[in-house]
C-alpha atoms as a PDB file:
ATOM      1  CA  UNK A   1      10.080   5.790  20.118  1.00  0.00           C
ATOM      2  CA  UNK A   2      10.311   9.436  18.465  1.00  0.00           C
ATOM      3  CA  UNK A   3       9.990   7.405  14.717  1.00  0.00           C
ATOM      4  CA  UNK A   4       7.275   5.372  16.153  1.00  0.00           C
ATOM      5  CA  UNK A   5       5.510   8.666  16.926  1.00  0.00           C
ATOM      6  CA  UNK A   6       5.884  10.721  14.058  1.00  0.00           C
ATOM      7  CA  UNK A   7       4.250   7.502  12.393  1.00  0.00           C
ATOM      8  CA  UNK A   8       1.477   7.994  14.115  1.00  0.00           C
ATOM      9  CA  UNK A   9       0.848  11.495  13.949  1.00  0.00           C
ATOM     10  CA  UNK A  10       1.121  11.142   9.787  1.00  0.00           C
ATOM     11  CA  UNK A  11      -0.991   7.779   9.657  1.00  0.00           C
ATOM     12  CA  UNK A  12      -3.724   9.983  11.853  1.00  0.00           C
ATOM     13  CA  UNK A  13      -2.448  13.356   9.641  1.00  0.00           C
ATOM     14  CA  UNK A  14      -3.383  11.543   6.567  1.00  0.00           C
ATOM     15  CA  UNK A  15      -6.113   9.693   7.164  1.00  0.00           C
ATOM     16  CA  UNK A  16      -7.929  12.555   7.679  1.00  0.00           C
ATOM     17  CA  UNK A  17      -7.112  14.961   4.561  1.00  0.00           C
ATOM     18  CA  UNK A  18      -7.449  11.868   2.569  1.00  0.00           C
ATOM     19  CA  UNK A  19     -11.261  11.739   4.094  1.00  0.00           C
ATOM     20  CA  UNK A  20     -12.025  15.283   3.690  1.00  0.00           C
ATOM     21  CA  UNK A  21     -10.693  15.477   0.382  1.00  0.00           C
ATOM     22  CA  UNK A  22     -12.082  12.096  -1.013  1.00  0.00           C
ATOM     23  CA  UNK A  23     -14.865  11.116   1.176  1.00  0.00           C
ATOM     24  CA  UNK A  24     -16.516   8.695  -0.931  1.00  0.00           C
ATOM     25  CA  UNK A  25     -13.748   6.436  -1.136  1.00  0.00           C
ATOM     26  CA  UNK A  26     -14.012   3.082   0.128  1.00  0.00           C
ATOM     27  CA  UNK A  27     -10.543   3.028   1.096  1.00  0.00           C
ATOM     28  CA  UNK A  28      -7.675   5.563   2.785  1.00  0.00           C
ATOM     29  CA  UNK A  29      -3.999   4.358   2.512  1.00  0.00           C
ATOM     30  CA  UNK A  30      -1.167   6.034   4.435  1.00  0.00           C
ATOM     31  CA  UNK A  31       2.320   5.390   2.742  1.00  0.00           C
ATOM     32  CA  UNK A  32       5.908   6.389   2.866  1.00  0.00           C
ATOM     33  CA  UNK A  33       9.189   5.718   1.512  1.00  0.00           C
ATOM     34  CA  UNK A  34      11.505   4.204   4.324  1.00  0.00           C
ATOM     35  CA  UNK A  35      15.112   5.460   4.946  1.00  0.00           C
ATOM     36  CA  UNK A  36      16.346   2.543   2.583  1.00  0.00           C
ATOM     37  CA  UNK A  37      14.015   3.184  -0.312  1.00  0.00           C
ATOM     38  CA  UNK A  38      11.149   0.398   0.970  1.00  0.00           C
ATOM     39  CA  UNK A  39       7.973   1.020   0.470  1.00  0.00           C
ATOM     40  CA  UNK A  40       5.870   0.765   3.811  1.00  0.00           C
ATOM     41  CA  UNK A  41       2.241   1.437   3.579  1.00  0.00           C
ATOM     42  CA  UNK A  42      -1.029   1.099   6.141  1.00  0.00           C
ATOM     43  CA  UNK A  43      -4.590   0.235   4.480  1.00  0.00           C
ATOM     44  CA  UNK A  44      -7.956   1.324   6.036  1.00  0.00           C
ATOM     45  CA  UNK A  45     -11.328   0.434   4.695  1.00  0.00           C
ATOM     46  CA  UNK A  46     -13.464   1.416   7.368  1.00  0.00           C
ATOM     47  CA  UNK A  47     -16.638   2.546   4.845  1.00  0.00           C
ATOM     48  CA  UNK A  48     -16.602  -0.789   3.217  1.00  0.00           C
ATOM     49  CA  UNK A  49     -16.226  -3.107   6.716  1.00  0.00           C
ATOM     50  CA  UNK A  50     -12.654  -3.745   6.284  1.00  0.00           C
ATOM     51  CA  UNK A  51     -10.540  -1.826   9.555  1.00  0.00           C
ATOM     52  CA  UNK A  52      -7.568  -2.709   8.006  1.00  0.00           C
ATOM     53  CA  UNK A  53      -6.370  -4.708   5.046  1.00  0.00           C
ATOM     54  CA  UNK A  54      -3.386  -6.844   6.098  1.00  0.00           C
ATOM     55  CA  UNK A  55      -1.781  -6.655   2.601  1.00  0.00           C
ATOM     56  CA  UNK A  56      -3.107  -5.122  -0.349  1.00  0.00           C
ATOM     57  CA  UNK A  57      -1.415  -6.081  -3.588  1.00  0.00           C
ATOM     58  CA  UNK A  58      -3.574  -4.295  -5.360  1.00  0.00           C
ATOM     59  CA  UNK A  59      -2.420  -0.686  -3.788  1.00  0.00           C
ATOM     60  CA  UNK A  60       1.105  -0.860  -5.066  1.00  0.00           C
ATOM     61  CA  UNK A  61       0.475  -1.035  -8.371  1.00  0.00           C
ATOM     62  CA  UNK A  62      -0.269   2.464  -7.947  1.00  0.00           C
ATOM     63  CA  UNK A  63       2.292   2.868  -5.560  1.00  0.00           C
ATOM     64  CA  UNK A  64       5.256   1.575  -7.556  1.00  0.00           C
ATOM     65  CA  UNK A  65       5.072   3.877 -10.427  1.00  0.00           C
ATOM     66  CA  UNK A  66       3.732   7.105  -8.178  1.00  0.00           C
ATOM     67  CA  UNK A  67       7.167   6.385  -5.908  1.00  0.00           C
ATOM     68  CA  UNK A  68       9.306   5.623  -9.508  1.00  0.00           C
ATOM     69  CA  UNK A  69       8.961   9.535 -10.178  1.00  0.00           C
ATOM     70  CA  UNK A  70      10.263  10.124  -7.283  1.00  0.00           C
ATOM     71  CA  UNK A  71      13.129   7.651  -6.817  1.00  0.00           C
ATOM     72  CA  UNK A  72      15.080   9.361  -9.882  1.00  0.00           C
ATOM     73  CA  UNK A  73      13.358   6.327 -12.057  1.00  0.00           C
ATOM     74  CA  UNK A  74      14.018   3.546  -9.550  1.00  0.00           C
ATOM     75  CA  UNK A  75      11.722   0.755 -11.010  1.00  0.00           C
ATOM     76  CA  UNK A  76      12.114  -2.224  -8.530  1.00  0.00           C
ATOM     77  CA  UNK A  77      11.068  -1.878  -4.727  1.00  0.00           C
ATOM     78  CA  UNK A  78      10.610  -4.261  -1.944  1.00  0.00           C
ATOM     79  CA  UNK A  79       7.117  -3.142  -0.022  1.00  0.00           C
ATOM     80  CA  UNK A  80       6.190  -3.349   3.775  1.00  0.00           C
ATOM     81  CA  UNK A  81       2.613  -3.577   4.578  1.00  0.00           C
ATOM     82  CA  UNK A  82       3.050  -2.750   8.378  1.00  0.00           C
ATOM     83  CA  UNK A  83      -0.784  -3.954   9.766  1.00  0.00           C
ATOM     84  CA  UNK A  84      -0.799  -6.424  12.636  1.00  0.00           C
ATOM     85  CA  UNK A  85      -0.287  -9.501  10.404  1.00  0.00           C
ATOM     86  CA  UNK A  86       1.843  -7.654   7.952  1.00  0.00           C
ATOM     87  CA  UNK A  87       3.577  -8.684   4.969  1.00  0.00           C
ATOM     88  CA  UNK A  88       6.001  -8.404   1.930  1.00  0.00           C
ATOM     89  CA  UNK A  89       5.302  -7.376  -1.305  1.00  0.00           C
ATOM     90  CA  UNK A  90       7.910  -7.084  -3.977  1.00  0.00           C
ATOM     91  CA  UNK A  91       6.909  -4.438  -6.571  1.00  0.00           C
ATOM     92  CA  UNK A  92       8.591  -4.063 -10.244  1.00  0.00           C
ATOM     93  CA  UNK A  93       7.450  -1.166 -12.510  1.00  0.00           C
ATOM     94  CA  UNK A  94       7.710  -2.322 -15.972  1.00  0.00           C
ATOM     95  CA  UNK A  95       8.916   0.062 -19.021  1.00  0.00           C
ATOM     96  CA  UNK A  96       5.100   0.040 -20.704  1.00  0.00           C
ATOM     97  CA  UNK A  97       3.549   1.418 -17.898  1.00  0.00           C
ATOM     98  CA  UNK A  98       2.518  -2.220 -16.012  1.00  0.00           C
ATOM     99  CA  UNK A  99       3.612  -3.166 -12.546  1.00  0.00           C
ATOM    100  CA  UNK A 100       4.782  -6.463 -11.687  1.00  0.00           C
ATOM    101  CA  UNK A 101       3.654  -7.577  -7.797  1.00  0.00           C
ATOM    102  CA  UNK A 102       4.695 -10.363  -6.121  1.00  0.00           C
ATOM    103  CA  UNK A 103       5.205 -12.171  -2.866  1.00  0.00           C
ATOM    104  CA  UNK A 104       3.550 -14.973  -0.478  1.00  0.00           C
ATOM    105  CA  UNK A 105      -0.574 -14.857  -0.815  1.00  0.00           C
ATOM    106  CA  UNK A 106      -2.869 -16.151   1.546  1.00  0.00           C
ATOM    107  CA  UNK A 107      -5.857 -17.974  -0.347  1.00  0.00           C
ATOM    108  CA  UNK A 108      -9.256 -17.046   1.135  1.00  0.00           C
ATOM    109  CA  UNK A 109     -11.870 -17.986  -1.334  1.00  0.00           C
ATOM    110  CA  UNK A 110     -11.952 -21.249  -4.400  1.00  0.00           C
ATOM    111  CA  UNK A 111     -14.468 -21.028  -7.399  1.00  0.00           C
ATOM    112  CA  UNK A 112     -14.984 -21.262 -10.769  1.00  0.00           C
ATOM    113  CA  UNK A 113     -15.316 -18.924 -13.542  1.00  0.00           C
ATOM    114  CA  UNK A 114     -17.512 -19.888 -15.948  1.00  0.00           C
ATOM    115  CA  UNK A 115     -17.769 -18.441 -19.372  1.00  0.00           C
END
């Protein structure tokens, strides 16, 4: 209960310094490193109609490297997006600066790119 509290109190902590101090963002994420090195993250994208993204790939490939510097180099991580649907993303930082994501997807759209 106390865990599930203090979540709380930083998702609502952070949400709002990341507003204030980037207000023109279309999105806010609230992340942490768990107690066994995961990497568990919330994302909100209120301003662009979105109240929260279920899984965002996209976010750790920021994530991974900003949490390598501070993981004594760690370069592989297993990811918890913890929305309502939720979701697993693994996360692999690789030596030239790229970040390898994977996991299960969930296809919304189909088209073709023409060129």
């Amino acid at each position: 209960m106390l865990t599930q509290l203090l979540w709380y109190i930083a998702l609502l902590v952070g949400i709002y310094f990341q507003s204030a101090l980037f207000p023109d963002e279309l999105a806010q994420a609230v992340t942490c490193l768990s107690e066994d090195g995961e990497i568990v993250c919330r994302v909100f994208g209120w301003k662009a109609g979105i109240p929260e993204d279920p899984v965002t790939g996209s976010m750790y490939t920021f994530l991974g490297p900003h949490y390598s510097r501070f993981t004594n180099g760690k370069t592989e991580f297993m990811a918890r997006q913890v929305s309502k649907r939720g979701g697993s993303v693994y996360v692999q930082v690789q030596e030239d600066g790229r970040v390898i994501v994977g996991g299960n997807a969930v296809g919304v759209m189909q088209g073709t790119l023409f060129y």
